[in-house]
C-alpha atoms as a PDB file:
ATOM      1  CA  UNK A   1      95.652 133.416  94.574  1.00  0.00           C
ATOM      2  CA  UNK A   2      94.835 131.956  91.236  1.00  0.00           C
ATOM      3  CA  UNK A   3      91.565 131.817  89.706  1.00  0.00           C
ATOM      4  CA  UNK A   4      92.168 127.917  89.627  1.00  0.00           C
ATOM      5  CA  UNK A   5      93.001 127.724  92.974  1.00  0.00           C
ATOM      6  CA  UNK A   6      89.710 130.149  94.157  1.00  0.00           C
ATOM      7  CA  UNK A   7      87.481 127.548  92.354  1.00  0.00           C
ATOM      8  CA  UNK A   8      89.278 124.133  93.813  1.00  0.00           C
ATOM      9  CA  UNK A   9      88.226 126.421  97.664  1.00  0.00           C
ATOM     10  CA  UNK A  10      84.593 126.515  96.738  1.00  0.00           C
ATOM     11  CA  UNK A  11      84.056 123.108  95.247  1.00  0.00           C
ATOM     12  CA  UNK A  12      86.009 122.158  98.819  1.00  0.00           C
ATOM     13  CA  UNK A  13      83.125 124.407 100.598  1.00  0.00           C
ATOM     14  CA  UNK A  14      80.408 123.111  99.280  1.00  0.00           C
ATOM     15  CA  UNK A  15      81.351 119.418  99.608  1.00  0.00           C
ATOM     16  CA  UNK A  16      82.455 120.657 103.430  1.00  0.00           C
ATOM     17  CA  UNK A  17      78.647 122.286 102.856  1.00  0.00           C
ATOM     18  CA  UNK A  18      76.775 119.295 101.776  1.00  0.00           C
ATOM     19  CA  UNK A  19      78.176 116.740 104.638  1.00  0.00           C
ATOM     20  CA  UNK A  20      77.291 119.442 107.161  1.00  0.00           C
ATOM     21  CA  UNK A  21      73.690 119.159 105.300  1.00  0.00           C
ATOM     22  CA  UNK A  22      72.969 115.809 105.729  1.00  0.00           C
ATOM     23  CA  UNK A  23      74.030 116.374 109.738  1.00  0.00           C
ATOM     24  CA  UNK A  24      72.032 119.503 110.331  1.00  0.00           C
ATOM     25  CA  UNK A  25      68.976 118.219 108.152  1.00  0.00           C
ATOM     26  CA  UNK A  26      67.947 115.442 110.387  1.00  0.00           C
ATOM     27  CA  UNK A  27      69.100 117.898 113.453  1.00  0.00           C
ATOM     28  CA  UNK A  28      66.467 120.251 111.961  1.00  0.00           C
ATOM     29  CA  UNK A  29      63.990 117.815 111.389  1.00  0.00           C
ATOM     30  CA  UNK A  30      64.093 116.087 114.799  1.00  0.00           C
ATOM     31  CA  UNK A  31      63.801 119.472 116.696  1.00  0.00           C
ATOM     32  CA  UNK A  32      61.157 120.635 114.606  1.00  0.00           C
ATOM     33  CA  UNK A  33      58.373 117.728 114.985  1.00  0.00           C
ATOM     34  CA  UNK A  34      59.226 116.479 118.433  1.00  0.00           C
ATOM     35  CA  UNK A  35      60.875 119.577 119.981  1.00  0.00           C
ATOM     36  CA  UNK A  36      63.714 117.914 120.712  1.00  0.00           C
ATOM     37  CA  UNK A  37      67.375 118.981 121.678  1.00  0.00           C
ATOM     38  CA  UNK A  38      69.469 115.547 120.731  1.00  0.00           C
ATOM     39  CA  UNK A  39      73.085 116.146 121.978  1.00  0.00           C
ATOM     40  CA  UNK A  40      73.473 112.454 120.622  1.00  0.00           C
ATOM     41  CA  UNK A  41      72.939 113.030 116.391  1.00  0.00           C
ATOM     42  CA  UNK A  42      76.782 113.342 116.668  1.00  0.00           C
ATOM     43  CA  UNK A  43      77.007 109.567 118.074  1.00  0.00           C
ATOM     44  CA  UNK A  44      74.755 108.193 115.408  1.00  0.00           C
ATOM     45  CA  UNK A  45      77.322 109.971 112.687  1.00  0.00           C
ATOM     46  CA  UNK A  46      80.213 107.970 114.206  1.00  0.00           C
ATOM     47  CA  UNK A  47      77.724 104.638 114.045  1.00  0.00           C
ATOM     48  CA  UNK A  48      77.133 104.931 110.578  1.00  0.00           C
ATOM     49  CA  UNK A  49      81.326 105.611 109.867  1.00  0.00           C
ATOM     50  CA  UNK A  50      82.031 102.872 111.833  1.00  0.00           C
ATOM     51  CA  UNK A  51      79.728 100.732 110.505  1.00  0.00           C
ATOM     52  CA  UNK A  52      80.904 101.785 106.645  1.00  0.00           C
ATOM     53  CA  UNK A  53      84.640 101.207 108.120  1.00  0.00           C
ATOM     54  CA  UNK A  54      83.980  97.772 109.514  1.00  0.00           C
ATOM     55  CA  UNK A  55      81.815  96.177 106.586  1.00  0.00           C
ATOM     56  CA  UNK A  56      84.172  97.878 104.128  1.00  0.00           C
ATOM     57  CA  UNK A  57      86.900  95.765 105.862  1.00  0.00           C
ATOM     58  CA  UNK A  58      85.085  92.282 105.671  1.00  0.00           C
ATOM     59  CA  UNK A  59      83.525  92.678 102.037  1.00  0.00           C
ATOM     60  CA  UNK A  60      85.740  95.311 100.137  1.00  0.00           C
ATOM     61  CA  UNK A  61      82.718  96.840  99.475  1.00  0.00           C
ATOM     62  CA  UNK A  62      82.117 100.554  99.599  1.00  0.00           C
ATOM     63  CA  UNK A  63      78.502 100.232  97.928  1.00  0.00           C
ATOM     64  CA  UNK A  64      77.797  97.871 100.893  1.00  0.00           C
ATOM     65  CA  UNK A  65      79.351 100.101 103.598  1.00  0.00           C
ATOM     66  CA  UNK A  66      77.411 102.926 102.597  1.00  0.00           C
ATOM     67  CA  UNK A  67      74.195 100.772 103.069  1.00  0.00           C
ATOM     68  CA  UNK A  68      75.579  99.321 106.355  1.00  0.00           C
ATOM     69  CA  UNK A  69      76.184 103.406 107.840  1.00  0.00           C
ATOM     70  CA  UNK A  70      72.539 103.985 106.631  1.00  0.00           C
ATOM     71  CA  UNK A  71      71.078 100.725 107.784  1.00  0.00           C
ATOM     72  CA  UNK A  72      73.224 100.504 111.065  1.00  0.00           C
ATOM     73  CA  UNK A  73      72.762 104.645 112.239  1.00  0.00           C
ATOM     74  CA  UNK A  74      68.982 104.335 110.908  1.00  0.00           C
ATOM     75  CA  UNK A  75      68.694 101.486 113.865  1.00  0.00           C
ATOM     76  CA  UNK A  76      70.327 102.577 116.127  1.00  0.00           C
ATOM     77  CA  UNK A  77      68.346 105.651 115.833  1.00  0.00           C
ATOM     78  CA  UNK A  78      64.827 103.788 116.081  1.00  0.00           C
ATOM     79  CA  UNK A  79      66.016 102.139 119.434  1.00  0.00           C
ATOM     80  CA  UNK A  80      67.285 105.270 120.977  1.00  0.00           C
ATOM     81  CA  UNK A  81      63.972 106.771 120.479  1.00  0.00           C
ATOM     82  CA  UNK A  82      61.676 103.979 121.621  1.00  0.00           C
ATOM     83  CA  UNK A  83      63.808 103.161 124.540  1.00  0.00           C
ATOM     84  CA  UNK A  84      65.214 106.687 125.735  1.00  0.00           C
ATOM     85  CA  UNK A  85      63.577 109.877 123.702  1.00  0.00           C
ATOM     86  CA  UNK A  86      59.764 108.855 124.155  1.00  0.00           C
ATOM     87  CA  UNK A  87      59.824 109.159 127.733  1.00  0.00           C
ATOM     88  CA  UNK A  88      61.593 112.975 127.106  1.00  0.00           C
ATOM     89  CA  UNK A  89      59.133 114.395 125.288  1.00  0.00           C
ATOM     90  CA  UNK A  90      57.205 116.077 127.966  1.00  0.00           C
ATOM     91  CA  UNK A  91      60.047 116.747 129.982  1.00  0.00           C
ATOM     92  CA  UNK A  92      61.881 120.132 129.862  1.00  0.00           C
ATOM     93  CA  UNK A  93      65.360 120.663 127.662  1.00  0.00           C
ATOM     94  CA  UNK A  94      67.581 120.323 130.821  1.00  0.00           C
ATOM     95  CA  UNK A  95      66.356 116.917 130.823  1.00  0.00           C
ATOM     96  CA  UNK A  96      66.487 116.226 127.666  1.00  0.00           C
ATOM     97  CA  UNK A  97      70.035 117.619 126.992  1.00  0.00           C
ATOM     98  CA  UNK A  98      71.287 115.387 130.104  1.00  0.00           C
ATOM     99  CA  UNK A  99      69.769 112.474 128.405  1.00  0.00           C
ATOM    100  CA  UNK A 100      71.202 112.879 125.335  1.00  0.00           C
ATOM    101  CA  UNK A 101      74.700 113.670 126.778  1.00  0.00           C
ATOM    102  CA  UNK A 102      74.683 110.312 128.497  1.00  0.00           C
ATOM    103  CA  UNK A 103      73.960 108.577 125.231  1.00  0.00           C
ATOM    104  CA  UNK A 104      76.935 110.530 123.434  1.00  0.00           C
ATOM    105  CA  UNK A 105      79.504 108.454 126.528  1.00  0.00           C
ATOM    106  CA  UNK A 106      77.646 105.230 126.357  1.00  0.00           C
ATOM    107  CA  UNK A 107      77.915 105.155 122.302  1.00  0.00           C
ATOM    108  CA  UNK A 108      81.963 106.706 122.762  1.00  0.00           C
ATOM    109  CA  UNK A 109      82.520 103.855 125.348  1.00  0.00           C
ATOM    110  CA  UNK A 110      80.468 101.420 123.928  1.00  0.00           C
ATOM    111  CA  UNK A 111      82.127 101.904 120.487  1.00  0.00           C
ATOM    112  CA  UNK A 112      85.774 102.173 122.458  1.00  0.00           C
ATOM    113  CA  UNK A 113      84.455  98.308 123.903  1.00  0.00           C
ATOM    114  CA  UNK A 114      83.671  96.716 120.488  1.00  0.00           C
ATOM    115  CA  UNK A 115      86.541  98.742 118.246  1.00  0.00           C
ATOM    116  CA  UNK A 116      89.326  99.534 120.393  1.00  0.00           C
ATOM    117  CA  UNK A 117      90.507 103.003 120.621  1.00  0.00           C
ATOM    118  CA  UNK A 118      92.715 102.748 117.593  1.00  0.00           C
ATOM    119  CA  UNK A 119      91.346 104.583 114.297  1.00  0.00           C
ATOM    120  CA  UNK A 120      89.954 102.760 111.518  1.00  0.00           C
ATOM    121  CA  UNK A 121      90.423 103.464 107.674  1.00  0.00           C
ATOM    122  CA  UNK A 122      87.315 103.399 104.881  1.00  0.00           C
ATOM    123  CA  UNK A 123      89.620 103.305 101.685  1.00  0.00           C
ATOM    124  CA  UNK A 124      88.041 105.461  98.752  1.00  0.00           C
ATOM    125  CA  UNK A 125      86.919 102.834  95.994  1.00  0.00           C
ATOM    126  CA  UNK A 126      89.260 102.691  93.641  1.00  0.00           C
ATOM    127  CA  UNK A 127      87.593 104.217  90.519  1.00  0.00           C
ATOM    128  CA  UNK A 128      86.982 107.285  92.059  1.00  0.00           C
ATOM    129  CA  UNK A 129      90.655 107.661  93.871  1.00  0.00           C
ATOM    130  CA  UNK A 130      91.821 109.972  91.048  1.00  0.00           C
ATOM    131  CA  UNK A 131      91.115 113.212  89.697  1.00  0.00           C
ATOM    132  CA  UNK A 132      88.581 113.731  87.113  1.00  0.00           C
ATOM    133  CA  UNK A 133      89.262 117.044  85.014  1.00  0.00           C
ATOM    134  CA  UNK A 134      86.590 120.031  85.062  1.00  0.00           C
ATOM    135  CA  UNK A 135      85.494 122.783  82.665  1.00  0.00           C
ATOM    136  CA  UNK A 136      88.574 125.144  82.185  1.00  0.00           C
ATOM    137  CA  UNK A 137      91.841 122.258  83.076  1.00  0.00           C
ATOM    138  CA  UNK A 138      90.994 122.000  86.871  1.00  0.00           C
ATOM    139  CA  UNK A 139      91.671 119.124  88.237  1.00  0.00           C
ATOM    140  CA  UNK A 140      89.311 117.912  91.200  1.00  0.00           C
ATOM    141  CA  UNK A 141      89.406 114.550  93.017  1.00  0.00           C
ATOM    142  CA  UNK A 142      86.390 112.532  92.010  1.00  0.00           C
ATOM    143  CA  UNK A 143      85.132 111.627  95.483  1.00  0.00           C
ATOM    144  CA  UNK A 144      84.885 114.410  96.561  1.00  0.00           C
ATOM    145  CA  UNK A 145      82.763 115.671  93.560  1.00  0.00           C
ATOM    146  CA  UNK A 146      80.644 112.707  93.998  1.00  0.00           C
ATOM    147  CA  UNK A 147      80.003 113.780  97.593  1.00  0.00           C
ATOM    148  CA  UNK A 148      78.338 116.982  96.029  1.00  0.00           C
ATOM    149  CA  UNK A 149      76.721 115.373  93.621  1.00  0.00           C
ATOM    150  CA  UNK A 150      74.941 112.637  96.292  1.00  0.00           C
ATOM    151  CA  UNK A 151      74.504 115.475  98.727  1.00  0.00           C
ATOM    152  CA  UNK A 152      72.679 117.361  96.488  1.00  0.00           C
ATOM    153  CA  UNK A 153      70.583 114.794  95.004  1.00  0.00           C
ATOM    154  CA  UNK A 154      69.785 113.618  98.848  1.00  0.00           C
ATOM    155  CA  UNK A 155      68.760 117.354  99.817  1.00  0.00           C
ATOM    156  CA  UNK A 156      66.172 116.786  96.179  1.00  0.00           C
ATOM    157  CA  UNK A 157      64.675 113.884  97.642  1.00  0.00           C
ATOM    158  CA  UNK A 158      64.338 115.392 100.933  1.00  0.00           C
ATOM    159  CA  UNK A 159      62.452 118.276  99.491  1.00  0.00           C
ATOM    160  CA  UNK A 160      60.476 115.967  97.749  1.00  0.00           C
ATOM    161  CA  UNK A 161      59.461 113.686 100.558  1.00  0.00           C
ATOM    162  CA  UNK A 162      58.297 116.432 102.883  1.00  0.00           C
ATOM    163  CA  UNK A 163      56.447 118.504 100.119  1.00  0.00           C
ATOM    164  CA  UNK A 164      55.095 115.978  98.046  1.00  0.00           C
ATOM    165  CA  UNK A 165      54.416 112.359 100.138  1.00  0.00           C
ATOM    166  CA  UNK A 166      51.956 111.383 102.699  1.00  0.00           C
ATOM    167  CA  UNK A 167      54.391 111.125 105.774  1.00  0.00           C
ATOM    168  CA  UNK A 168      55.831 114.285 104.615  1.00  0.00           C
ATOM    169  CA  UNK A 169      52.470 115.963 104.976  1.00  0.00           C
ATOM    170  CA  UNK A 170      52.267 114.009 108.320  1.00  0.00           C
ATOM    171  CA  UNK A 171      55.887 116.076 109.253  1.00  0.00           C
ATOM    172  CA  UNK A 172      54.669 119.312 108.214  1.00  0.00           C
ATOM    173  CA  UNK A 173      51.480 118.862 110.387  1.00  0.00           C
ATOM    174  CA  UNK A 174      53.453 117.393 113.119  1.00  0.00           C
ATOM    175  CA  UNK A 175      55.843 121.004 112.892  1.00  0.00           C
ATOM    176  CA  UNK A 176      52.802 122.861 113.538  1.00  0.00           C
ATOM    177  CA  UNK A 177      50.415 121.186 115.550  1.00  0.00           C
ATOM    178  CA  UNK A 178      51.218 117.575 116.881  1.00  0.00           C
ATOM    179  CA  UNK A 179      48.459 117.649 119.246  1.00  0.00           C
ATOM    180  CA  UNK A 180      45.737 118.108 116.433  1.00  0.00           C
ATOM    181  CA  UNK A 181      47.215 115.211 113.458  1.00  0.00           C
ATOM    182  CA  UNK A 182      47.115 113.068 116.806  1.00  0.00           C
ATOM    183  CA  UNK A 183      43.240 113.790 117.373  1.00  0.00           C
ATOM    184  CA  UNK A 184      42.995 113.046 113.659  1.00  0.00           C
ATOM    185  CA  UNK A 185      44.199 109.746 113.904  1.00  0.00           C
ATOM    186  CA  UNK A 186      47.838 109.840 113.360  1.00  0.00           C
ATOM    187  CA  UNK A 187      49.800 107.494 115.006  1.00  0.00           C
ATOM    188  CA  UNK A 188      52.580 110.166 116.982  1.00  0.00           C
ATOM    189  CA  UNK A 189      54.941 107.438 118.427  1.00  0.00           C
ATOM    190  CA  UNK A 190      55.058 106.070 114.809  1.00  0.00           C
ATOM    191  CA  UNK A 191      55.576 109.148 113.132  1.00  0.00           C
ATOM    192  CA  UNK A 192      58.429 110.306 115.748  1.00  0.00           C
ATOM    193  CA  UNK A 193      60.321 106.741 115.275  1.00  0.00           C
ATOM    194  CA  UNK A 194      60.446 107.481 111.804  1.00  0.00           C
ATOM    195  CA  UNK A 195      61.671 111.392 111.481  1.00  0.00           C
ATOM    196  CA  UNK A 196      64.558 109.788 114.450  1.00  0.00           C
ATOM    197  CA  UNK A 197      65.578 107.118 112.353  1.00  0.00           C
ATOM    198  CA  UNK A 198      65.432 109.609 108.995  1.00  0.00           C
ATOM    199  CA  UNK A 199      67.510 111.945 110.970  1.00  0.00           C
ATOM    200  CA  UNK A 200      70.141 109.131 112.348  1.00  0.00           C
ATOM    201  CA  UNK A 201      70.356 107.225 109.050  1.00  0.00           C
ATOM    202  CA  UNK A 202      71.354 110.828 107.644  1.00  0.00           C
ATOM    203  CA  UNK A 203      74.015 111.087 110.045  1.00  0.00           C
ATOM    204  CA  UNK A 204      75.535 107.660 109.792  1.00  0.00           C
ATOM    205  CA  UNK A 205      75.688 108.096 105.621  1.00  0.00           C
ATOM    206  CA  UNK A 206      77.644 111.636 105.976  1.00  0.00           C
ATOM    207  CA  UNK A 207      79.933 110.091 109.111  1.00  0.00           C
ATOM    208  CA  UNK A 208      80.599 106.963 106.059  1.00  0.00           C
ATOM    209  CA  UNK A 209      81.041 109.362 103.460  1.00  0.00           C
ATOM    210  CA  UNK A 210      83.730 111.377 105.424  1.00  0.00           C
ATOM    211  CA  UNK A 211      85.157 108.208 106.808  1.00  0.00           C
ATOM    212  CA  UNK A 212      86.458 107.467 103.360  1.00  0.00           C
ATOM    213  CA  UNK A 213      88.502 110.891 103.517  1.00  0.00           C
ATOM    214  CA  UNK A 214      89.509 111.197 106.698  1.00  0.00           C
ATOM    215  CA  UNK A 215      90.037 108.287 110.054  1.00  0.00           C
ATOM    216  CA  UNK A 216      86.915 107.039 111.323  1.00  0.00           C
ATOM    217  CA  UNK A 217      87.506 107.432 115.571  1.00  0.00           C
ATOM    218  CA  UNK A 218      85.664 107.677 118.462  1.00  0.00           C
ATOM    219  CA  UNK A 219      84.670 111.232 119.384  1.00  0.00           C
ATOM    220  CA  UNK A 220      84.620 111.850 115.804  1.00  0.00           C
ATOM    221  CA  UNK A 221      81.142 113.125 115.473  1.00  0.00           C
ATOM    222  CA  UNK A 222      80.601 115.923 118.332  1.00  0.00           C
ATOM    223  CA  UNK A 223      82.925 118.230 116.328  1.00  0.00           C
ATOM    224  CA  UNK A 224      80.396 118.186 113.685  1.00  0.00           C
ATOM    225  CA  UNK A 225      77.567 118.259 115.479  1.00  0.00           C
ATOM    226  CA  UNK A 226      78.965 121.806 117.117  1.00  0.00           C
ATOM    227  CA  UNK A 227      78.773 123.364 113.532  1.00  0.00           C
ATOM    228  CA  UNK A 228      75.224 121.357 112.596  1.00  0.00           C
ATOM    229  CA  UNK A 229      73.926 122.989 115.468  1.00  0.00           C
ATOM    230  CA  UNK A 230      75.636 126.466 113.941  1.00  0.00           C
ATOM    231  CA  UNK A 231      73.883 125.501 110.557  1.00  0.00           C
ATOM    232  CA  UNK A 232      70.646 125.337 111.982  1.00  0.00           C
ATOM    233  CA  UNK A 233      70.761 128.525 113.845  1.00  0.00           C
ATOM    234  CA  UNK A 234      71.629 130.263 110.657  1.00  0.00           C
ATOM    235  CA  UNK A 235      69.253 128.771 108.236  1.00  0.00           C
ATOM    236  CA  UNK A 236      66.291 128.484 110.792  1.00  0.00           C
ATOM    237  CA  UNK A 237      64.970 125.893 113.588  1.00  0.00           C
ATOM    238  CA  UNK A 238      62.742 123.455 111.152  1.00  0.00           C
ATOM    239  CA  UNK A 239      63.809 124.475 107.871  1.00  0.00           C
ATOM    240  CA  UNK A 240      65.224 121.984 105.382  1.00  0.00           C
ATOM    241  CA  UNK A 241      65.967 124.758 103.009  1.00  0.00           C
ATOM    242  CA  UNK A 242      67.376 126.465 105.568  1.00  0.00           C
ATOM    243  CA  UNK A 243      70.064 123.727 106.151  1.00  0.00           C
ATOM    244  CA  UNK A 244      70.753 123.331 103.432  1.00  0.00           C
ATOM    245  CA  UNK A 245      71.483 127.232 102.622  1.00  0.00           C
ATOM    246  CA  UNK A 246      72.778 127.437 106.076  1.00  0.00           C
ATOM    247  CA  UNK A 247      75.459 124.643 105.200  1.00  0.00           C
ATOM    248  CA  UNK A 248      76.307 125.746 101.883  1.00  0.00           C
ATOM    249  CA  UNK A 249      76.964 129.305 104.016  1.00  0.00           C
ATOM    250  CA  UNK A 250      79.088 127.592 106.744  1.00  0.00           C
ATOM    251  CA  UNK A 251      80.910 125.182 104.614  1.00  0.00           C
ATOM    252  CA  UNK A 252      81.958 127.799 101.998  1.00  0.00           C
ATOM    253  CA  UNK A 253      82.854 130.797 104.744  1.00  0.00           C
ATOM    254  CA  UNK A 254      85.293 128.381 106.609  1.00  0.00           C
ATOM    255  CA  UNK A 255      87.021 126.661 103.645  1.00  0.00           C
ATOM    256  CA  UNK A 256      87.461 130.311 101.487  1.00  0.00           C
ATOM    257  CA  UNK A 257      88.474 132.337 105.004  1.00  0.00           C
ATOM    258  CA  UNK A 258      91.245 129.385 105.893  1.00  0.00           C
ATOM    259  CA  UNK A 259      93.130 130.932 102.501  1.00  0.00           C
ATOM    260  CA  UNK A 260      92.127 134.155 101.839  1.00  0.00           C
ATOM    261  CA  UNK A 261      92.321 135.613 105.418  1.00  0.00           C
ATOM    262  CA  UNK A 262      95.590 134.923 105.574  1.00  0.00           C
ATOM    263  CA  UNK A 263      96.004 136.193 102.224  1.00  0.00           C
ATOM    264  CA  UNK A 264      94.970 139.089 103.151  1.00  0.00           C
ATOM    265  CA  UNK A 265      96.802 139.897 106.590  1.00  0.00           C
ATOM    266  CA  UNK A 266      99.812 139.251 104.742  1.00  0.00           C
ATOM    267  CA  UNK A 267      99.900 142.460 102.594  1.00  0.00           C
ATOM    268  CA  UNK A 268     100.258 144.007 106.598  1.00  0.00           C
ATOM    269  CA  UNK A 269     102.383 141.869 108.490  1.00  0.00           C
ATOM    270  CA  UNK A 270     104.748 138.816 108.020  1.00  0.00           C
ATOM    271  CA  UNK A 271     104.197 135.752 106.308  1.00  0.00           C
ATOM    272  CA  UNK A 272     104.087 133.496 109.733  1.00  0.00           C
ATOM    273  CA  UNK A 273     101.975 136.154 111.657  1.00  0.00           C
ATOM    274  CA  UNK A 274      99.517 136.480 109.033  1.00  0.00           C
ATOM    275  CA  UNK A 275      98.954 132.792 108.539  1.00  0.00           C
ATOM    276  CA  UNK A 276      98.690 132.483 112.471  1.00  0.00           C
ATOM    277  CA  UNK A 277      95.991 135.208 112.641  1.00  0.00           C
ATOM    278  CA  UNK A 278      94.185 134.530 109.713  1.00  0.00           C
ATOM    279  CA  UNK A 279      93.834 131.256 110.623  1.00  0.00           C
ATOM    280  CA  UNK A 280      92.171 132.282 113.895  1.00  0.00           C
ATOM    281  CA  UNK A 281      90.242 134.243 112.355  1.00  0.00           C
ATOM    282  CA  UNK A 282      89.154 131.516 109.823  1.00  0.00           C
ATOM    283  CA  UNK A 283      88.058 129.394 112.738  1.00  0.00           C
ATOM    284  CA  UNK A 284      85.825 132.277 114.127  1.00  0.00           C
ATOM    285  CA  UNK A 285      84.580 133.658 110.986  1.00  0.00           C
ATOM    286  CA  UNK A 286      81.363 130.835 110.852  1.00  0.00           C
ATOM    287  CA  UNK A 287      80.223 132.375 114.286  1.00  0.00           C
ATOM    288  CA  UNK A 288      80.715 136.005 113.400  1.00  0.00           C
ATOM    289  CA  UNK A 289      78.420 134.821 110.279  1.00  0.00           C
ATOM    290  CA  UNK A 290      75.941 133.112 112.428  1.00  0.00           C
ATOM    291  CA  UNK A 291      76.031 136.487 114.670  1.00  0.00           C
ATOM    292  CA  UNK A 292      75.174 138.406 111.802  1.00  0.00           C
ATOM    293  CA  UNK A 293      72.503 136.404 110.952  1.00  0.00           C
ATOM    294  CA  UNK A 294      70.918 136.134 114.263  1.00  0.00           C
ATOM    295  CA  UNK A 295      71.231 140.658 114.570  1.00  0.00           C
ATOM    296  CA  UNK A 296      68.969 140.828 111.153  1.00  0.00           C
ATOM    297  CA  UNK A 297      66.820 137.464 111.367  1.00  0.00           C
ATOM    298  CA  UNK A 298      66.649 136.298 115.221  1.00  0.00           C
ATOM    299  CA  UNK A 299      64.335 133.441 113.685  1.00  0.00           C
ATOM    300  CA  UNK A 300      67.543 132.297 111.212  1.00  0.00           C
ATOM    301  CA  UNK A 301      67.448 133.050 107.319  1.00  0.00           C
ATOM    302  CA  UNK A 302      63.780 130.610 106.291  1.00  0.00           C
ATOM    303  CA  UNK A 303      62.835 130.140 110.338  1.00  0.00           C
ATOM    304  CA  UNK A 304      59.852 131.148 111.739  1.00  0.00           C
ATOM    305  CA  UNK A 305      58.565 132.505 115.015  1.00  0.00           C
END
């Protein structure tokens, strides 16, 4: 493998990294302050791509369908929890998880109804549909890099809300004791409408995001939420430093084990064979990693007890 080649596989981790962020960081939030197992976050991540897709297709506009996946999964999120997740809250997880599975086949259907079952296609804006050219020659496509570059600057202002704004605070409190910011006059239901909309809108911008590179279908989103849920694990239950460490971790050990396993079984065995088992390996390699993990750090990497 070339060197250029080696770097092109990590810039392609950590943009698989940063969309797995911006799933597992409203994941992470939502179970933190209410408790909350939400099969559904992978729903809301289809919303917001089909949203992007279908404004994208009436205006031309991607700058618009980006604000349409935040503004539609953001929404959709608020009603979910007023209608369905407040009455879960003091029920156990079974109940909860059955809850939220329902929701994942009334959005699949209900998207199916209004759709069709046909993909849809978010077109990359034309400016950034070609390569822009790195440090050293290497040629990377530009939206891609831009996904990075937003990801990163999202997980920033994440870091900033919760450490240095009032709600913030309000979500730090709410990690540790919701019972006591209630008795001081925080309004819970309020507070819990807004981390569930935070954590859908989220969603919906990384399901428009990766819209734009690959189809936007239904079903598209529980894939994802599989490996959020793997991201979480790793980095730690609450932690938005640990998703975002947790997704860098994933993101980069799938992406660099799809070519170098294979690399490597083929100094033993035949071209085909190797590429057959490396590549199975490759697809196992992010839970061996989150096994790891869990056998040194059974709270995850920044989790606590």
């Amino acid at each position: 493998m070339t060197t250029l080649l080696l770097i092109e596989q990590v810039l392609n981790g950590l943009q698989s990294g940063i969309m797995l962020f911006l799933m597992a960081a409203g994941l992470t939030l939502i179970f933190g302050v209410m408790g909350l197992i939400n099969l559904a976050h992978g729903s809301l991540y289809m919303v917001g791509a089909f949203a992007a897709a279908a404004v994208a297709g009436a205006t031309g506009s991607f700058v618009l369908a980006l604000m349409a996946s935040l503004i539609a999964a953001a929404a959709a999120g608020a009603v979910i929890e007023m209608v369905v997740i407040r009455r879960l809250y003091d029920r156990d997880h079974l109940d909860q998880v059955l809850a939220t599975f329902a929701l994942i086949l009334i959005f699949s259907e209900g998207t199916r109804w209004v759709f069709g079952s046909f993909p849809l296609y978010l077109d990359v804006p034309a400016a950034l549909a070609g390569p822009v050219t790195l440090p050293g020659g290497i040629l990377y496509p530009a939206y891609r890099l831009l996904i990075i570059v937003v990801g990163l600057a999202i997980a920033a202002g994440l870091f900033l809300l919760i450490a240095r704004t009032r709600i913030g605070i309000q979500i730090r409190a709410g990690e540790s004791d919701r019972e006591m910011i209630g008795a001081l006059g925080v309004d819970i239901s309020r507070l819990y409408t807004i981390v569930f909309a935070l954590g859908a809108a989220l969603a919906g911008l990384a399901g428009a995001l990766v819209g734009a590179i690959q189809s936007v279908q239904v079903g598209m989103g529980e894939p994802v939420l599989i490996l959020a849920f793997v991201v979480i694990v790793i980095g730690g239950i609450g932690s938005i430093k640990g998703a975002l460490v947790g997704a860098l971790l994933v993101g980069l050990t799938d992406t660099l084990g799809g070519v170098l396993l294979p690399l490597a079984f083929g100094v033993f065995m035949d071209a085909s064979t190797a590429t057959a088992v490396g590549s199975a390996l490759a697809s196992m390699s992010i839970y061996i990693l989150m096994a790891i993990v869990l056998l040194y750090r059974p709270t995850g990497l920044f989790g606590t007890v």
